[in-house]
C-alpha atoms as a PDB file:
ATOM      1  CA  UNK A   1     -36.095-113.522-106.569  1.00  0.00           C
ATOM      2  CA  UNK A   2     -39.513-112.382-106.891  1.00  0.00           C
ATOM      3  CA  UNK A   3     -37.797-109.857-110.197  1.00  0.00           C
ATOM      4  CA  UNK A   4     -36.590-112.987-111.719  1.00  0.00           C
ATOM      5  CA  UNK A   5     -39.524-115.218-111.129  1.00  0.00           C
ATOM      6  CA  UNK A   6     -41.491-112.018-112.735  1.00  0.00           C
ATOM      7  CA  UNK A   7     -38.977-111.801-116.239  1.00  0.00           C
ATOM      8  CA  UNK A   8     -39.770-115.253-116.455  1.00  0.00           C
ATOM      9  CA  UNK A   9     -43.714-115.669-116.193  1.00  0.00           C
ATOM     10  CA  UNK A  10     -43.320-112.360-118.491  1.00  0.00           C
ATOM     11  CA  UNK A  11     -41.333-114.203-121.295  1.00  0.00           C
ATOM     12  CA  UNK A  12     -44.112-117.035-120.696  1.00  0.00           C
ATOM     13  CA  UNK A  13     -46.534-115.241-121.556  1.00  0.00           C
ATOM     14  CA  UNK A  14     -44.711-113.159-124.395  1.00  0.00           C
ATOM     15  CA  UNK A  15     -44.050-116.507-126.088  1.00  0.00           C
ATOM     16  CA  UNK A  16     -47.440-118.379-125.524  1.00  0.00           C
ATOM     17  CA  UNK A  17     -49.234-114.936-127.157  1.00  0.00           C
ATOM     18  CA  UNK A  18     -46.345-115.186-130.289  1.00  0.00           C
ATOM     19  CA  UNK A  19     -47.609-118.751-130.223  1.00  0.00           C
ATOM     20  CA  UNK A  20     -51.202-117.935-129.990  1.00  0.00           C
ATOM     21  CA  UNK A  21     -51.077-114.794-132.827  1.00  0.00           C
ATOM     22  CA  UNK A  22     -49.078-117.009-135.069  1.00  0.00           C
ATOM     23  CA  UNK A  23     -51.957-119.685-134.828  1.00  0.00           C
ATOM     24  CA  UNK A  24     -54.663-117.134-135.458  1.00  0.00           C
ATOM     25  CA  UNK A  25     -52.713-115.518-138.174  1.00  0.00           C
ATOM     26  CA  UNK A  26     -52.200-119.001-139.760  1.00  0.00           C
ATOM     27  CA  UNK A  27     -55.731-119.768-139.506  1.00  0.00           C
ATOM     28  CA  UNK A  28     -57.364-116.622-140.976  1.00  0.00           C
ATOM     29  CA  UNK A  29     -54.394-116.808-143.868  1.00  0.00           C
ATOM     30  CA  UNK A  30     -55.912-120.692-144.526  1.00  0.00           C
ATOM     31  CA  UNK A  31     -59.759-119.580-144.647  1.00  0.00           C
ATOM     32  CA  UNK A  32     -58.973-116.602-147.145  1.00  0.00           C
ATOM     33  CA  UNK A  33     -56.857-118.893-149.506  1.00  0.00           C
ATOM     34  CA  UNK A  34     -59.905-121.926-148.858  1.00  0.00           C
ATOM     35  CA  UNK A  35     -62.550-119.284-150.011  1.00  0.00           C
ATOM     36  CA  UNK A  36     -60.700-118.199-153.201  1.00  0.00           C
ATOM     37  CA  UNK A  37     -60.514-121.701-153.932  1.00  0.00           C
ATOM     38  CA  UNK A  38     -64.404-121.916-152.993  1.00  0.00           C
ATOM     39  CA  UNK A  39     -64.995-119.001-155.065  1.00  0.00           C
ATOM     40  CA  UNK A  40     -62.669-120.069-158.133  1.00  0.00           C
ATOM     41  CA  UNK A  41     -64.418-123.720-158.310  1.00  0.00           C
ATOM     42  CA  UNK A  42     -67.953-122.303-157.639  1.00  0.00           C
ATOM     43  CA  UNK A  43     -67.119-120.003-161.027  1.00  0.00           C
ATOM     44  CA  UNK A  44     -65.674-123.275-162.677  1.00  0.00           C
ATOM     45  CA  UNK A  45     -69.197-125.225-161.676  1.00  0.00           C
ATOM     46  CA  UNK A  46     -71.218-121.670-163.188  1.00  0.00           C
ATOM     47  CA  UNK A  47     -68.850-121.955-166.601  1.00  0.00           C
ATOM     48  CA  UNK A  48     -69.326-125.573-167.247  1.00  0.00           C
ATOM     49  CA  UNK A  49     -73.210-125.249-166.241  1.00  0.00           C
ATOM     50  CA  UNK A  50     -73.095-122.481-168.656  1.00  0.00           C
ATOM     51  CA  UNK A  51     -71.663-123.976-171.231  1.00  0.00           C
ATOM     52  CA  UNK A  52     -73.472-127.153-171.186  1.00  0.00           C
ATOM     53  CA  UNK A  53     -77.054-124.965-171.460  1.00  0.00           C
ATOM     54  CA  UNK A  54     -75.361-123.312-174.523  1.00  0.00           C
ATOM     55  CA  UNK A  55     -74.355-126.863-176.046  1.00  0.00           C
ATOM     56  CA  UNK A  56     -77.863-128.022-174.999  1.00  0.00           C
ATOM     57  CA  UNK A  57     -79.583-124.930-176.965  1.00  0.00           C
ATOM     58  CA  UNK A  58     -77.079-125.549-180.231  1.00  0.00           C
ATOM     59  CA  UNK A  59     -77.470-129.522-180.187  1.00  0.00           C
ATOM     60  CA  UNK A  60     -81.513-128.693-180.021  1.00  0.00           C
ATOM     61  CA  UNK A  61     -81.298-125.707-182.930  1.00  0.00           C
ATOM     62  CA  UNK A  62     -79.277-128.422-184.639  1.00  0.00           C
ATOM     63  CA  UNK A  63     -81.853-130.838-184.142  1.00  0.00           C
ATOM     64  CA  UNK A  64     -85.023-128.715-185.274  1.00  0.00           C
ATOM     65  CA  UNK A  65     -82.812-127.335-188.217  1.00  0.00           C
ATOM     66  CA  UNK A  66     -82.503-131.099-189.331  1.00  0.00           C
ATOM     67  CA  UNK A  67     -86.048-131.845-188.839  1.00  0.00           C
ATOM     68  CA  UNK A  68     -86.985-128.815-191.062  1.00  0.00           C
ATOM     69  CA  UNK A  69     -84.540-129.509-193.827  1.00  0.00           C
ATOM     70  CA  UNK A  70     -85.722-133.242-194.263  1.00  0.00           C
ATOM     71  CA  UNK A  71     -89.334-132.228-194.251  1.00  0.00           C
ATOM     72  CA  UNK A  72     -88.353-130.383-197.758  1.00  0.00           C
ATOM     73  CA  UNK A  73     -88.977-132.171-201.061  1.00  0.00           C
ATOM     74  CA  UNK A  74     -85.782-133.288-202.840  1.00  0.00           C
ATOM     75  CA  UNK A  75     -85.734-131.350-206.228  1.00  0.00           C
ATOM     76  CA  UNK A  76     -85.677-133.578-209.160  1.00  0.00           C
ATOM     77  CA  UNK A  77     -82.247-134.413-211.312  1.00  0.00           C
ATOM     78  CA  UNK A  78     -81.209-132.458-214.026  1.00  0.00           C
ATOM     79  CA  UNK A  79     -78.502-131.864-215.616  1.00  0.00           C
ATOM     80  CA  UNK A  80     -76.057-127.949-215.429  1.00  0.00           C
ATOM     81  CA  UNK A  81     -76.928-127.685-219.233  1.00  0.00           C
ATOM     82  CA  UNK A  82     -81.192-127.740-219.316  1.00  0.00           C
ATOM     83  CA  UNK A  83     -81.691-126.051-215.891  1.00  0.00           C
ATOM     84  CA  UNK A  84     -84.390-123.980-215.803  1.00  0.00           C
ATOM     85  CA  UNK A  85     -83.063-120.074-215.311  1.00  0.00           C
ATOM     86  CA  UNK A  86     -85.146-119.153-212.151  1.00  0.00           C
ATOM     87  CA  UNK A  87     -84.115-122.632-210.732  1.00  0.00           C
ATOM     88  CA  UNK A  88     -80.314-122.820-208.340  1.00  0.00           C
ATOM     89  CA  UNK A  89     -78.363-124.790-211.298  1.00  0.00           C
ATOM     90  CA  UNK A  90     -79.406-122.323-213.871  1.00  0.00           C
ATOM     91  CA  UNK A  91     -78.064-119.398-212.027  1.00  0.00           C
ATOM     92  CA  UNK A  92     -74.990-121.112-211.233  1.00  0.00           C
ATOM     93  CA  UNK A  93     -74.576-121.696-215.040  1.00  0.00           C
ATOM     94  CA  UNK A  94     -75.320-118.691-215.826  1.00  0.00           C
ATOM     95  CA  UNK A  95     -72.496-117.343-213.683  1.00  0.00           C
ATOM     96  CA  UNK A  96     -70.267-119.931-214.253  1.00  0.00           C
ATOM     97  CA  UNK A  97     -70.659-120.269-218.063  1.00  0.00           C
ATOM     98  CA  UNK A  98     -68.161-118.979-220.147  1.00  0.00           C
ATOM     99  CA  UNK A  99     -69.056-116.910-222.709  1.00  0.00           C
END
């Protein structure tokens, strides 16, 4: 009696720890997979941060370019023919031209 009462606490015990282990296993398998989805959106937030700084910097190089280029005088019409060597339009009839 006291044999059979003892195989049977013992497979009590043998389950409830299978039960147990299986529960911590579980548990520690879900917090590793949670972090490298922590981890892979926390990279995710650093790239986008990133990459709106870099459009920031561009959009503001854009801007200063702009400010720069209108502050130049506009050079005065002439025509391909009369340009003036030394001046863009002469040297691209000069190349151009055919001889």
């Amino acid at each position: 009696m006291l044999a059979a009462l003892w195989l049977r606490a013992k497979g009590w015990a043998l389950g409830l720890s299978l039960l147990i282990g299986g529960l911590v296993v579980t548990w520690v398998m879900g917090r590793q997979r949670g972090k490298k989805v922590g981890e892979a959106d926390a990279q995710n937030a650093r790239n986008d941060a990133a990459n709106a700084n870099a459009r920031a910097d561009q959009l503001e190089a854009r801007h200063d370019t702009d400010a720069h280029v209108e502050q130049l005088p506009d050079a005065p019409p002439q025509r391909v023919g009369d340009a003036d060597p030394a001046t863009a339009a002469g040297q691209l009839r000069d190349h151009w031209s055919r001889d």
